[in-house]
N, C-alpha and C. Protein backbone atom coordinates (compact mmCIF):
# COMPACT_ATOMS: atom_id res chain seq x y z
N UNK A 1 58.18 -30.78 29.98
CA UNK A 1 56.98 -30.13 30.42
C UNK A 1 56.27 -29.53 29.23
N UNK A 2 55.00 -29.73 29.54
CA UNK A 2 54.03 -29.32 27.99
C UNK A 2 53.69 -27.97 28.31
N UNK A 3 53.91 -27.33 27.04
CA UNK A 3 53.20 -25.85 27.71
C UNK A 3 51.18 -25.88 27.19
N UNK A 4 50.66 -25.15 28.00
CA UNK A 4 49.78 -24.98 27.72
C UNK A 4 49.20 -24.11 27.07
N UNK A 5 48.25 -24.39 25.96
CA UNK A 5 48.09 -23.03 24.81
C UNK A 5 46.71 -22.23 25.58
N UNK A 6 46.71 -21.03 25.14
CA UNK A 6 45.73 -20.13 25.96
C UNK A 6 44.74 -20.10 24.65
N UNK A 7 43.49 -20.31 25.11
CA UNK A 7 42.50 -20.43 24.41
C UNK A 7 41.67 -18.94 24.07
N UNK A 8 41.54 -18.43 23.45
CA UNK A 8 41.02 -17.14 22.99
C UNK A 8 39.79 -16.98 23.89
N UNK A 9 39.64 -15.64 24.69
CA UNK A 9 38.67 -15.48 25.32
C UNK A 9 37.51 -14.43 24.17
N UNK A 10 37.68 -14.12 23.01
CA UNK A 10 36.22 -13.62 22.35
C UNK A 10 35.99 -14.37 21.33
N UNK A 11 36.07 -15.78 21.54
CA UNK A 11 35.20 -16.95 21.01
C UNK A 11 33.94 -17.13 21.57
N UNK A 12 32.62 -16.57 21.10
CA UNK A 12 31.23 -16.85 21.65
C UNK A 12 31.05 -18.31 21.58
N UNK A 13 30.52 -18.72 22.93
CA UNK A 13 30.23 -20.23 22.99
C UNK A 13 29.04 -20.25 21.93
N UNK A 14 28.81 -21.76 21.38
CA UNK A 14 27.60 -22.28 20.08
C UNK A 14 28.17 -22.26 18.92
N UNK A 15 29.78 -21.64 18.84
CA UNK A 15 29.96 -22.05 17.56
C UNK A 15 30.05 -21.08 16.53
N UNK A 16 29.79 -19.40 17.26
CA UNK A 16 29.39 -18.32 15.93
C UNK A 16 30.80 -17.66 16.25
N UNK A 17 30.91 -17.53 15.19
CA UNK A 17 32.63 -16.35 15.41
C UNK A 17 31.94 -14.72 15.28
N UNK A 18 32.96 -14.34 15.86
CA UNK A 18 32.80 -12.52 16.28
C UNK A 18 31.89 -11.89 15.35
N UNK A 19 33.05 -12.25 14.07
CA UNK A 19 32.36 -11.33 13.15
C UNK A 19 31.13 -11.82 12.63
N UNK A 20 30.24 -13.18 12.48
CA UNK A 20 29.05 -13.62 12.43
C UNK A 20 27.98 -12.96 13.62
N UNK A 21 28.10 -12.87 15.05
CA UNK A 21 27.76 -12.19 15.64
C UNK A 21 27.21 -10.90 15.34
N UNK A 22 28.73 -10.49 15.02
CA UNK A 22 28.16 -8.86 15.00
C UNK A 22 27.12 -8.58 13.58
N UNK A 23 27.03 -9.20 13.10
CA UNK A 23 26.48 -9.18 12.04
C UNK A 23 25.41 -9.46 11.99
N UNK A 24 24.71 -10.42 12.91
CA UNK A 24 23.48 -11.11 13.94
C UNK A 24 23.11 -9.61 14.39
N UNK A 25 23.73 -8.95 15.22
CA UNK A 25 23.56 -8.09 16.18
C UNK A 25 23.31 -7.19 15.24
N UNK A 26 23.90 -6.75 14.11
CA UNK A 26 23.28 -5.57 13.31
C UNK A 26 22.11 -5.92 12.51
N UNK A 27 21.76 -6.70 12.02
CA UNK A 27 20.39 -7.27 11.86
C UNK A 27 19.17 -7.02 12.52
N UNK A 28 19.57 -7.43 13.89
CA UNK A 28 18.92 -7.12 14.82
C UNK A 28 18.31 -5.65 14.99
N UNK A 29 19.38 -5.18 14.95
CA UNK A 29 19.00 -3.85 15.61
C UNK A 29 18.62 -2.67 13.95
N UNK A 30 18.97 -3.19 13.06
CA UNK A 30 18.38 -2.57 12.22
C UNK A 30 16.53 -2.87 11.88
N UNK A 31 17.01 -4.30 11.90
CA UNK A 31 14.87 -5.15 11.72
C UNK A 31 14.16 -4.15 12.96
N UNK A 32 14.65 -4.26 14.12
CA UNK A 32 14.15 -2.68 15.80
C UNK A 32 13.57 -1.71 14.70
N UNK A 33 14.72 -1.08 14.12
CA UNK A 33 14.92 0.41 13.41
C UNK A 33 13.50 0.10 12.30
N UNK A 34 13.73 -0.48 12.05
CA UNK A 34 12.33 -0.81 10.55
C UNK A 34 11.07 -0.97 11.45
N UNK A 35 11.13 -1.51 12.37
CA UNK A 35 9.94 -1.72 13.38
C UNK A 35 9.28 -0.22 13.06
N UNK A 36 10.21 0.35 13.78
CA UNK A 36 9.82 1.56 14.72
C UNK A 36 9.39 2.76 13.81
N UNK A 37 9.93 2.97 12.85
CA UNK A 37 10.04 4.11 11.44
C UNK A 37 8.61 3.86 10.73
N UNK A 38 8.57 5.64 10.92
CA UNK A 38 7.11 5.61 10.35
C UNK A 38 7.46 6.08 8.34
N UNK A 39 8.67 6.14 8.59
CA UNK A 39 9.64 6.48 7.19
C UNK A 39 10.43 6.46 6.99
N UNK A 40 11.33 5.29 5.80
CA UNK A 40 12.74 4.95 5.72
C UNK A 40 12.91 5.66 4.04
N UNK A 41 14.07 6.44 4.08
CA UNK A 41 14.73 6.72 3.24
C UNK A 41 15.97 6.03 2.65
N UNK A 42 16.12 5.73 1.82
CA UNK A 42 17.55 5.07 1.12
C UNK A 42 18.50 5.98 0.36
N UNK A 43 19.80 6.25 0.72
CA UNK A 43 20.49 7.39 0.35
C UNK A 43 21.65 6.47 0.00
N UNK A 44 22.15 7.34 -1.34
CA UNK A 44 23.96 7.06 -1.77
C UNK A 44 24.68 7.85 -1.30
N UNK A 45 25.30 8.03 -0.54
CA UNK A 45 26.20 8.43 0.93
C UNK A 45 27.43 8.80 0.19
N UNK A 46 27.62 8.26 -1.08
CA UNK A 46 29.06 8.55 -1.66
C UNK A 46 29.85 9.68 -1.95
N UNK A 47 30.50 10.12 -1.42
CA UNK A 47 31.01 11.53 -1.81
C UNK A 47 31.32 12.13 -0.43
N UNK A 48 30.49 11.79 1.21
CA UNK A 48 30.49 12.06 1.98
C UNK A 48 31.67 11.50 2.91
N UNK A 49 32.36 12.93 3.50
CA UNK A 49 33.10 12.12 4.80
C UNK A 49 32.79 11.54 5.60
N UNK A 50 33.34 11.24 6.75
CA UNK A 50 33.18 10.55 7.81
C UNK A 50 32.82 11.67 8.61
N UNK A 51 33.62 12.66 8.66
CA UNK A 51 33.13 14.16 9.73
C UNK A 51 31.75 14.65 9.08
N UNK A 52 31.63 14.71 8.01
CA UNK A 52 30.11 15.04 7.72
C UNK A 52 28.94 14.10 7.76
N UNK A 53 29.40 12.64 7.58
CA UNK A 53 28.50 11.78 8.01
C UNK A 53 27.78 11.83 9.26
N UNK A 54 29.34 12.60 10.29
CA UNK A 54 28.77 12.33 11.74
C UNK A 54 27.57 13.58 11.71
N UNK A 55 28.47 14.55 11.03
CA UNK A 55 27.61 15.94 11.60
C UNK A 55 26.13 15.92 10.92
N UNK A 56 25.97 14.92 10.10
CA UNK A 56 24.70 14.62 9.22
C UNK A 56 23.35 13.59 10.14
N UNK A 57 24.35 12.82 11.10
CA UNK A 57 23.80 12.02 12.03
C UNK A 57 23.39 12.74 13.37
N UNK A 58 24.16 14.19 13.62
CA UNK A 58 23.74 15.04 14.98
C UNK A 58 22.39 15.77 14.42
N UNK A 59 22.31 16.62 13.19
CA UNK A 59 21.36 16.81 12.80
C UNK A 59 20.13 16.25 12.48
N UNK A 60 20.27 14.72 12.53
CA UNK A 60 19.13 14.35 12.18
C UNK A 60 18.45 13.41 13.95
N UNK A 61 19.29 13.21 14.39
CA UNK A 61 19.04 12.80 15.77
C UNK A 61 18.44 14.28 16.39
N UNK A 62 18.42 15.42 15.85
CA UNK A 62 17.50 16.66 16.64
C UNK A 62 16.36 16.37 16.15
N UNK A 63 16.06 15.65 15.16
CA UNK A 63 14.72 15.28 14.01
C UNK A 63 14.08 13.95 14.70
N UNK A 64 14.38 13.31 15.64
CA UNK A 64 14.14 11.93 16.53
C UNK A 64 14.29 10.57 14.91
N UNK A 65 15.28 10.83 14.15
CA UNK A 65 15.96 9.96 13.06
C UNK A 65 17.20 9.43 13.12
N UNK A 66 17.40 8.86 12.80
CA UNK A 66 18.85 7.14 12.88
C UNK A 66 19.36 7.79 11.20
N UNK A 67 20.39 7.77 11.09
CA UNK A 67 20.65 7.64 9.81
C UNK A 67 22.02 6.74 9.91
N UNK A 68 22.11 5.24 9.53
CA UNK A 68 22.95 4.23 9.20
C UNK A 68 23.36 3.75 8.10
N UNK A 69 24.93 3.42 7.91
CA UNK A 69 25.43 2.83 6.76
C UNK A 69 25.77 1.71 7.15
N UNK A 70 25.60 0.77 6.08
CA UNK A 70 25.60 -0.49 6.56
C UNK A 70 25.65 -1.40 5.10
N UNK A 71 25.81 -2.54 5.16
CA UNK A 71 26.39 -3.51 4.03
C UNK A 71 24.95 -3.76 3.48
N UNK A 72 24.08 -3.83 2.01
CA UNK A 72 23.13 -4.10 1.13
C UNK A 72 22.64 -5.32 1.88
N UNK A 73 22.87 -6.41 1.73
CA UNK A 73 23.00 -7.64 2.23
C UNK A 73 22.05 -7.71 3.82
N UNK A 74 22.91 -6.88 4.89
CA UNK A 74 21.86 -6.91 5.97
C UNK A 74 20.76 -5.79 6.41
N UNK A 75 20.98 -4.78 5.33
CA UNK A 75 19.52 -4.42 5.15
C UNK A 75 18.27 -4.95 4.77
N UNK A 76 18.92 -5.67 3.58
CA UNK A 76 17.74 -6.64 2.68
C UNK A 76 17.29 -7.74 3.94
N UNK A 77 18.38 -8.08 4.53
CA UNK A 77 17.59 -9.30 5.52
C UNK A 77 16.86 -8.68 6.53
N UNK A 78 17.20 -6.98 7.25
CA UNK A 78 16.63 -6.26 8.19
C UNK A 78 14.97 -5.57 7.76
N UNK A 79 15.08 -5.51 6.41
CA UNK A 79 13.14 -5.53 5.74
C UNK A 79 12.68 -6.53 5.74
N UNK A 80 13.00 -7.75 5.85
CA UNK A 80 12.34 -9.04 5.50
C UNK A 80 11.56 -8.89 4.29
N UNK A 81 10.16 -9.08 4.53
CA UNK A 81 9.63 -8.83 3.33
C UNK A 81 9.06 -7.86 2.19
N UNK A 82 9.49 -6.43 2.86
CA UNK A 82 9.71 -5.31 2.36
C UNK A 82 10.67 -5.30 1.79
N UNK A 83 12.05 -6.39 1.58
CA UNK A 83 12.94 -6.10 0.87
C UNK A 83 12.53 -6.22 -0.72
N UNK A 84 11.88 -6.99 -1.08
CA UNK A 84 11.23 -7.35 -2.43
C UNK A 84 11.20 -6.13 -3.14
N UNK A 85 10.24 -5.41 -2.67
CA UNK A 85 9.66 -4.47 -3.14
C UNK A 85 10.93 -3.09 -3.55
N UNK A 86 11.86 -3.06 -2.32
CA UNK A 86 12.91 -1.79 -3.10
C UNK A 86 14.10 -2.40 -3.14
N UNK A 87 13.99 -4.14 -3.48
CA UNK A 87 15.40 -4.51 -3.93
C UNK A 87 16.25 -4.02 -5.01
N UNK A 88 15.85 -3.06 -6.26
CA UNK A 88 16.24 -2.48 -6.84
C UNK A 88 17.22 -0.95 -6.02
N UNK A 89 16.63 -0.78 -5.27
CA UNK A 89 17.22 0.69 -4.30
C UNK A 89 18.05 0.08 -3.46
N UNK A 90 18.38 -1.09 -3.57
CA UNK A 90 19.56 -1.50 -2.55
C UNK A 90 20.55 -2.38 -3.33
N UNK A 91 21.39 -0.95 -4.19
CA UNK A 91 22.21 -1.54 -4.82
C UNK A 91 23.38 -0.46 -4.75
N UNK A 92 24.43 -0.53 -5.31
CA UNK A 92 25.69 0.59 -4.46
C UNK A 92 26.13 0.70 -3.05
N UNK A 93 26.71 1.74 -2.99
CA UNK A 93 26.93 2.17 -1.48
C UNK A 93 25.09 2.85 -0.88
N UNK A 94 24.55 2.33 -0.19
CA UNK A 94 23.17 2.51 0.85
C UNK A 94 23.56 2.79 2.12
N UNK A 95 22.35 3.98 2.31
CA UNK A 95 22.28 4.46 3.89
C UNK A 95 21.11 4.72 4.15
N UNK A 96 20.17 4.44 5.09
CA UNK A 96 19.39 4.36 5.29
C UNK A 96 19.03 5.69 6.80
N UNK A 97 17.88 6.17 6.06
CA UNK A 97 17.39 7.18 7.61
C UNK A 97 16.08 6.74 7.57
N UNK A 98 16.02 6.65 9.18
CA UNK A 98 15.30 6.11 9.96
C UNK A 98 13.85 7.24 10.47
N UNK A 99 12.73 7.55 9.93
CA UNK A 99 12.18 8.29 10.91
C UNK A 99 11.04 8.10 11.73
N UNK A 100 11.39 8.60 13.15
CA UNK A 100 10.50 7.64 13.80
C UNK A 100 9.00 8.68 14.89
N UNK A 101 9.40 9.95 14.28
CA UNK A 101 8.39 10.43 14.88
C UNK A 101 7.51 11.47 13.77
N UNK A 102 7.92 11.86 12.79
CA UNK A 102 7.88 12.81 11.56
C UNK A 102 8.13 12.19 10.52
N UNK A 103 7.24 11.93 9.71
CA UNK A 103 7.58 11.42 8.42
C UNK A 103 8.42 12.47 7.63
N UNK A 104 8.60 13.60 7.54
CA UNK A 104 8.91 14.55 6.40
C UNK A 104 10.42 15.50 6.77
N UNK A 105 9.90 15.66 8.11
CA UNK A 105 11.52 16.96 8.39
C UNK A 105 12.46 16.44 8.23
N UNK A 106 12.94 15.11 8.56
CA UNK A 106 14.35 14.37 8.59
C UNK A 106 14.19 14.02 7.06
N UNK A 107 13.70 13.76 6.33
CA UNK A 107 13.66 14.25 4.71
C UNK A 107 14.25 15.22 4.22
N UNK A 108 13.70 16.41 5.01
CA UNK A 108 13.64 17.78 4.93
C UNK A 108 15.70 18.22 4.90
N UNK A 109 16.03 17.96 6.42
CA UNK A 109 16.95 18.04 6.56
C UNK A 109 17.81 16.94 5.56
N UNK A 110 18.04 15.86 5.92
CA UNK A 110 18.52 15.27 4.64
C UNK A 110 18.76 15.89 3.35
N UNK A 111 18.20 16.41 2.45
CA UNK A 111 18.16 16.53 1.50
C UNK A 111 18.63 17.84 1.16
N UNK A 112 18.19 18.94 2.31
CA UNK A 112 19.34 20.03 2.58
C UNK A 112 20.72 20.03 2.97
N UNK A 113 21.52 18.71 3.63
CA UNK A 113 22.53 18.10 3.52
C UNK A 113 23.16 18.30 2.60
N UNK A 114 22.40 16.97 2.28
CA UNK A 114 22.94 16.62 0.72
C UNK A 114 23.47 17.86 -0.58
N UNK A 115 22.29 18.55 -0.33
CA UNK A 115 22.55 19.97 -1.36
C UNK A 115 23.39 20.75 -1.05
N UNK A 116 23.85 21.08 0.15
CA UNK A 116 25.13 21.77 0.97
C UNK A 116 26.63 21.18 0.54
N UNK A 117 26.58 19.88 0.78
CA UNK A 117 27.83 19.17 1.27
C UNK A 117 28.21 18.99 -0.60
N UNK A 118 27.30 18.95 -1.28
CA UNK A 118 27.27 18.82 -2.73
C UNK A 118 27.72 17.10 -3.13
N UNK A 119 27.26 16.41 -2.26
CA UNK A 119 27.47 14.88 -2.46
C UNK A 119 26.36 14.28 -1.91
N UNK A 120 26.17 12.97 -2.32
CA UNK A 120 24.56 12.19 -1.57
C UNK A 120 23.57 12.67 -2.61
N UNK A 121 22.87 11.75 -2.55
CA UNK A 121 21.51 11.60 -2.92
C UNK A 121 20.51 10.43 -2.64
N UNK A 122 18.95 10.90 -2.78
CA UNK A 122 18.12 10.00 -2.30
C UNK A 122 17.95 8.83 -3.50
N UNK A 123 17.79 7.61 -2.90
CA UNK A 123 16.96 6.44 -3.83
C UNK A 123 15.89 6.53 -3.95
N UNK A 124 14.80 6.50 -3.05
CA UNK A 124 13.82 6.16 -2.27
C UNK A 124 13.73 5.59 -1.05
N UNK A 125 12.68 5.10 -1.28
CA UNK A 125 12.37 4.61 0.24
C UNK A 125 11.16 3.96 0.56
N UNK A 126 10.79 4.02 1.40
CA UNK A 126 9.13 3.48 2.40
C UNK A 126 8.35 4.49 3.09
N UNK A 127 7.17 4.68 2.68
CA UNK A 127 6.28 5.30 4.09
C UNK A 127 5.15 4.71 3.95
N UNK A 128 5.22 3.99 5.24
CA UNK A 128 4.54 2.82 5.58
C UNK A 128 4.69 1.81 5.03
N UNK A 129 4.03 1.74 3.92
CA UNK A 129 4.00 0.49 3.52
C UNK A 129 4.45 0.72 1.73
N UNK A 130 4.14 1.83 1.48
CA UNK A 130 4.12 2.73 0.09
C UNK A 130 5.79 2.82 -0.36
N UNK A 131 6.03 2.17 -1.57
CA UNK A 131 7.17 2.41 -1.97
C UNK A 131 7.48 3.81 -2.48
N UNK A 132 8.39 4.50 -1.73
CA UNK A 132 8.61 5.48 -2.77
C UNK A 132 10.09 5.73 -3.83
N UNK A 133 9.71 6.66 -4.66
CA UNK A 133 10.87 6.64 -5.79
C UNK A 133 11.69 7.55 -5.11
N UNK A 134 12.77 8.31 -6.05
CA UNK A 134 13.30 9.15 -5.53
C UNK A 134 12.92 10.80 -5.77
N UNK A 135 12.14 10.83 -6.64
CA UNK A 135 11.37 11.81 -7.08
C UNK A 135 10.05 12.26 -5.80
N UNK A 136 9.50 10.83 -5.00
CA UNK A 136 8.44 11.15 -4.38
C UNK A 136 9.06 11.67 -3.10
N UNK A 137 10.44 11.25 -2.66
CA UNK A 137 11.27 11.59 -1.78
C UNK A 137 11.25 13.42 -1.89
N UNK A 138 12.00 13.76 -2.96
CA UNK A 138 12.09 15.01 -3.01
C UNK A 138 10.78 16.13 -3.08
N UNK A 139 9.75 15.12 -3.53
CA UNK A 139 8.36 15.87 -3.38
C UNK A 139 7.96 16.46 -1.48
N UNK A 140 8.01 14.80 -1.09
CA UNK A 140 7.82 14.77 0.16
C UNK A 140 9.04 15.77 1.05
N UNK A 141 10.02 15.92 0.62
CA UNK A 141 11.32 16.68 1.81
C UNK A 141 10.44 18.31 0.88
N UNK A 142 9.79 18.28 0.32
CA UNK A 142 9.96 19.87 -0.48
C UNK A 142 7.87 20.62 0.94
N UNK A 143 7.69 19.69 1.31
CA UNK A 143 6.12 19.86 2.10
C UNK A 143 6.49 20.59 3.18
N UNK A 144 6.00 21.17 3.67
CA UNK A 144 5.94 22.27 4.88
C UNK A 144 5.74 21.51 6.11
N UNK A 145 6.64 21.91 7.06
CA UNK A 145 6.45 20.96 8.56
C UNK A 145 5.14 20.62 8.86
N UNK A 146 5.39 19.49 9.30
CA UNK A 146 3.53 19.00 10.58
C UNK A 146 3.37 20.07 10.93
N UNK A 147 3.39 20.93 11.98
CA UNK A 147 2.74 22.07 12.55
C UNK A 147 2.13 23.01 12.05
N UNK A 148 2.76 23.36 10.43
CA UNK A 148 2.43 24.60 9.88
C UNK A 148 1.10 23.54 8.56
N UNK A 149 1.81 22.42 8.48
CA UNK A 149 0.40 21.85 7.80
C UNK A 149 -1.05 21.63 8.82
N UNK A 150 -0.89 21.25 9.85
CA UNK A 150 -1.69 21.56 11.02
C UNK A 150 -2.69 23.00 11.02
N UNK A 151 -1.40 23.65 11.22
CA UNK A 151 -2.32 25.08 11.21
C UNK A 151 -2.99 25.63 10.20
N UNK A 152 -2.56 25.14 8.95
CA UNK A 152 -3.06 25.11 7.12
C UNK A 152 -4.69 24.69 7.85
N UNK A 153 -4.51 22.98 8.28
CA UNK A 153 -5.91 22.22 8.29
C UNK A 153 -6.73 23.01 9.06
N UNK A 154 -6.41 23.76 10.21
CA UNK A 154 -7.46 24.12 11.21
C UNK A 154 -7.79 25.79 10.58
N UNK A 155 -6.80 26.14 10.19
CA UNK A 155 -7.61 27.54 8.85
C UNK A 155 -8.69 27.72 8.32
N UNK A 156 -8.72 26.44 7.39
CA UNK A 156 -9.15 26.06 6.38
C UNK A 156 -10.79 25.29 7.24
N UNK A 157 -10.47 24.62 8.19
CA UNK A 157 -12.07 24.07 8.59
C UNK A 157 -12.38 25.43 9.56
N UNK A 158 -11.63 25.99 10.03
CA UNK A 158 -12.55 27.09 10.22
C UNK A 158 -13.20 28.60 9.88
N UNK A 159 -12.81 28.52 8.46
CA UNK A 159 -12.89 29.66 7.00
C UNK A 159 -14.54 29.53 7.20
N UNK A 160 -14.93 28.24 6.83
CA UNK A 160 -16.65 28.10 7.05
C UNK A 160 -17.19 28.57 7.88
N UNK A 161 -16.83 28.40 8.83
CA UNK A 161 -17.74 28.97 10.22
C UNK A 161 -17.81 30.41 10.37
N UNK A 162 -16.35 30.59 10.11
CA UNK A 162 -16.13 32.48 10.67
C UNK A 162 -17.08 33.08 8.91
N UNK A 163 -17.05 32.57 8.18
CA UNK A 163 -17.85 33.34 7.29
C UNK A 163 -19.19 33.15 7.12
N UNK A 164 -20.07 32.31 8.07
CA UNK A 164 -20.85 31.85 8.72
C UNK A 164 -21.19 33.31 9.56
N UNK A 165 -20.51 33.25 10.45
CA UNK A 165 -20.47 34.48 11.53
C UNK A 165 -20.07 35.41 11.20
N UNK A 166 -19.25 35.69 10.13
CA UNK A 166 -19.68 37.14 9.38
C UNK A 166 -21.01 37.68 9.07
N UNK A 167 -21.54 36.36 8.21
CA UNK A 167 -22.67 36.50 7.50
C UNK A 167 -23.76 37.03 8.37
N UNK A 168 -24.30 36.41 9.20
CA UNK A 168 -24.77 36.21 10.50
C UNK A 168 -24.92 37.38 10.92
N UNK A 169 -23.70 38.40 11.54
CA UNK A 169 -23.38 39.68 12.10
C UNK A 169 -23.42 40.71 11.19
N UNK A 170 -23.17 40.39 9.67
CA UNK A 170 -23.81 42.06 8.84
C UNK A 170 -24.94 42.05 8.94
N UNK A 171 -25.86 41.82 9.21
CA UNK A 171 -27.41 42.24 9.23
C UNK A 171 -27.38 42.73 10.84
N UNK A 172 -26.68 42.18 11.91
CA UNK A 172 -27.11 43.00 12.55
C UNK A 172 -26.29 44.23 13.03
N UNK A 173 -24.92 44.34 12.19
CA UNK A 173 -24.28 45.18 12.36
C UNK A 173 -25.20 46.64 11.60
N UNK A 174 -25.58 45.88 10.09
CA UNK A 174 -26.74 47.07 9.54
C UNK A 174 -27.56 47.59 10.15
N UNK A 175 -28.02 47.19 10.80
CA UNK A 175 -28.90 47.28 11.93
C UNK A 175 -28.44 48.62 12.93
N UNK A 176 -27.40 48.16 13.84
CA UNK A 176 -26.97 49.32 14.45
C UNK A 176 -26.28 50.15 14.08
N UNK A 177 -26.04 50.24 12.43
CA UNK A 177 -25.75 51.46 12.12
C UNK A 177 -26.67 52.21 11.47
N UNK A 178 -27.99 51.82 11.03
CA UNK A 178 -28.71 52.23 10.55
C UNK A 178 -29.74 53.44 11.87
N UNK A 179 -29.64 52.26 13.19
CA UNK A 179 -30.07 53.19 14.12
C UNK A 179 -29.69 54.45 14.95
N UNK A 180 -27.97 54.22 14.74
CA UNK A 180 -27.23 55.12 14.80
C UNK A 180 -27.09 56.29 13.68
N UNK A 181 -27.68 56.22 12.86
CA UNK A 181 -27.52 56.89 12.02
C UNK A 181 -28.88 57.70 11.85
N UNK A 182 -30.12 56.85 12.26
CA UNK A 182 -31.81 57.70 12.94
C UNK A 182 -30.96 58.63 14.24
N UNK A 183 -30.12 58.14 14.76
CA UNK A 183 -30.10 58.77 16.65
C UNK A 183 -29.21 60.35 16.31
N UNK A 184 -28.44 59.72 15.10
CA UNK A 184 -27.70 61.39 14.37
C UNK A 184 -28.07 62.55 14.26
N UNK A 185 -29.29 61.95 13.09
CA UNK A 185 -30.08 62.50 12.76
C UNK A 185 -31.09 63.47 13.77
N UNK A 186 -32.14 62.50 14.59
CA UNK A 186 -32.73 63.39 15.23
C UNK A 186 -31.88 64.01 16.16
N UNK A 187 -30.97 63.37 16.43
CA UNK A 187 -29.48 64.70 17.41
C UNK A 187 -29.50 66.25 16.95
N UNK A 188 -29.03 66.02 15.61
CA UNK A 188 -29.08 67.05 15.21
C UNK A 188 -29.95 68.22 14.80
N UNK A 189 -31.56 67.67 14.65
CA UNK A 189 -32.46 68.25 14.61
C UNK A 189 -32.91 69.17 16.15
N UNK A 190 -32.85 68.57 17.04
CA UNK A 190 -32.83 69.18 18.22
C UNK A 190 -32.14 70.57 18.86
């Protein structure tokens, strides 16, 4: 009697083995991640644990940011043609943060990480389309949140107006003190 051999059930039918797959699948979902990021940072992760990696990844997920380590190789294929441009920054150990609603705070935090944990540092990166160094990185994490630059802009356009309406109101503030100051006067004469 022949025995029969049991055929491996996590063989994907077409021919791709597991680990080609998963490798498909991280591609995938990193090229998503590049979609979506209005700013990718490139970081040397080296020096960092695994417990601080994670706790580096809870912090920056409060920032609506991805921060992934992952092999040179399927990053470069996950930029497509953005890889050109910072193929130099994708060399060593690379980690990439993802940001997808704030260009700057998950910078921000990052880089306060990094200075804490006393390991990591930035390469550069992308915003938008703009290569940056690692110098423009640290420029950019060193800028004051959206909100408070917000409130900078709406200050500042409305400095004109209110000194507008200063201007405007000392003449007629002179005015009623000048008449208040006739109404004193004959007050006191009386």
């Amino acid at each position: 009697m022949k025995k029969q051999m049991a055929t491996p059930d996590f063989v994907p039918q077409g021919g791709t083995s597991p680990g080609k797959q998963k490798k498909i699948d991280t591609v995938t979902e990193l090229t998503d991640k590049v979609g979506k990021a209005k700013s990718i940072v490139l970081a040397d992760y080296r020096g960092l644990k695994h417990k601080q990696l994670e706790e580096l990844r809870r912090a920056l997920k409060k920032t609506d940011a991805d921060f992934a380590v992952t092999k040179n190789r399927l990053l470069t294929r996950a930029f497509g043609k953005k890889a050109k441009s910072i193929e130099n920054q994708l060399k060593q150990s690379t980690a990439a943060l993802f940001a997808y609603a704030d260009e700057v705070t998950p910078l921000t935090v990052l880089l306060k990480f990094f200075k804490t944990a006393g390991a990591g540092n930035a390469k550069g990166g992308l915003l938008g389309d703009k290569v940056l160094t690692e110098a423009d990185v640290v420029t950019l994490a060193s800028l004051p949140s959206r909100p408070v630059l917000l409130a900078k802009l709406v200050g500042q356009l409305n400095a004109p107006i209110q000194g507008l309406h200063d201007a405007l109101s000392w003449n007629l503030n002179k005015l009623v003190w000048a008449l208040n100051a006739v109404k004193k006067q004959k007050d006191s004469v009386i």
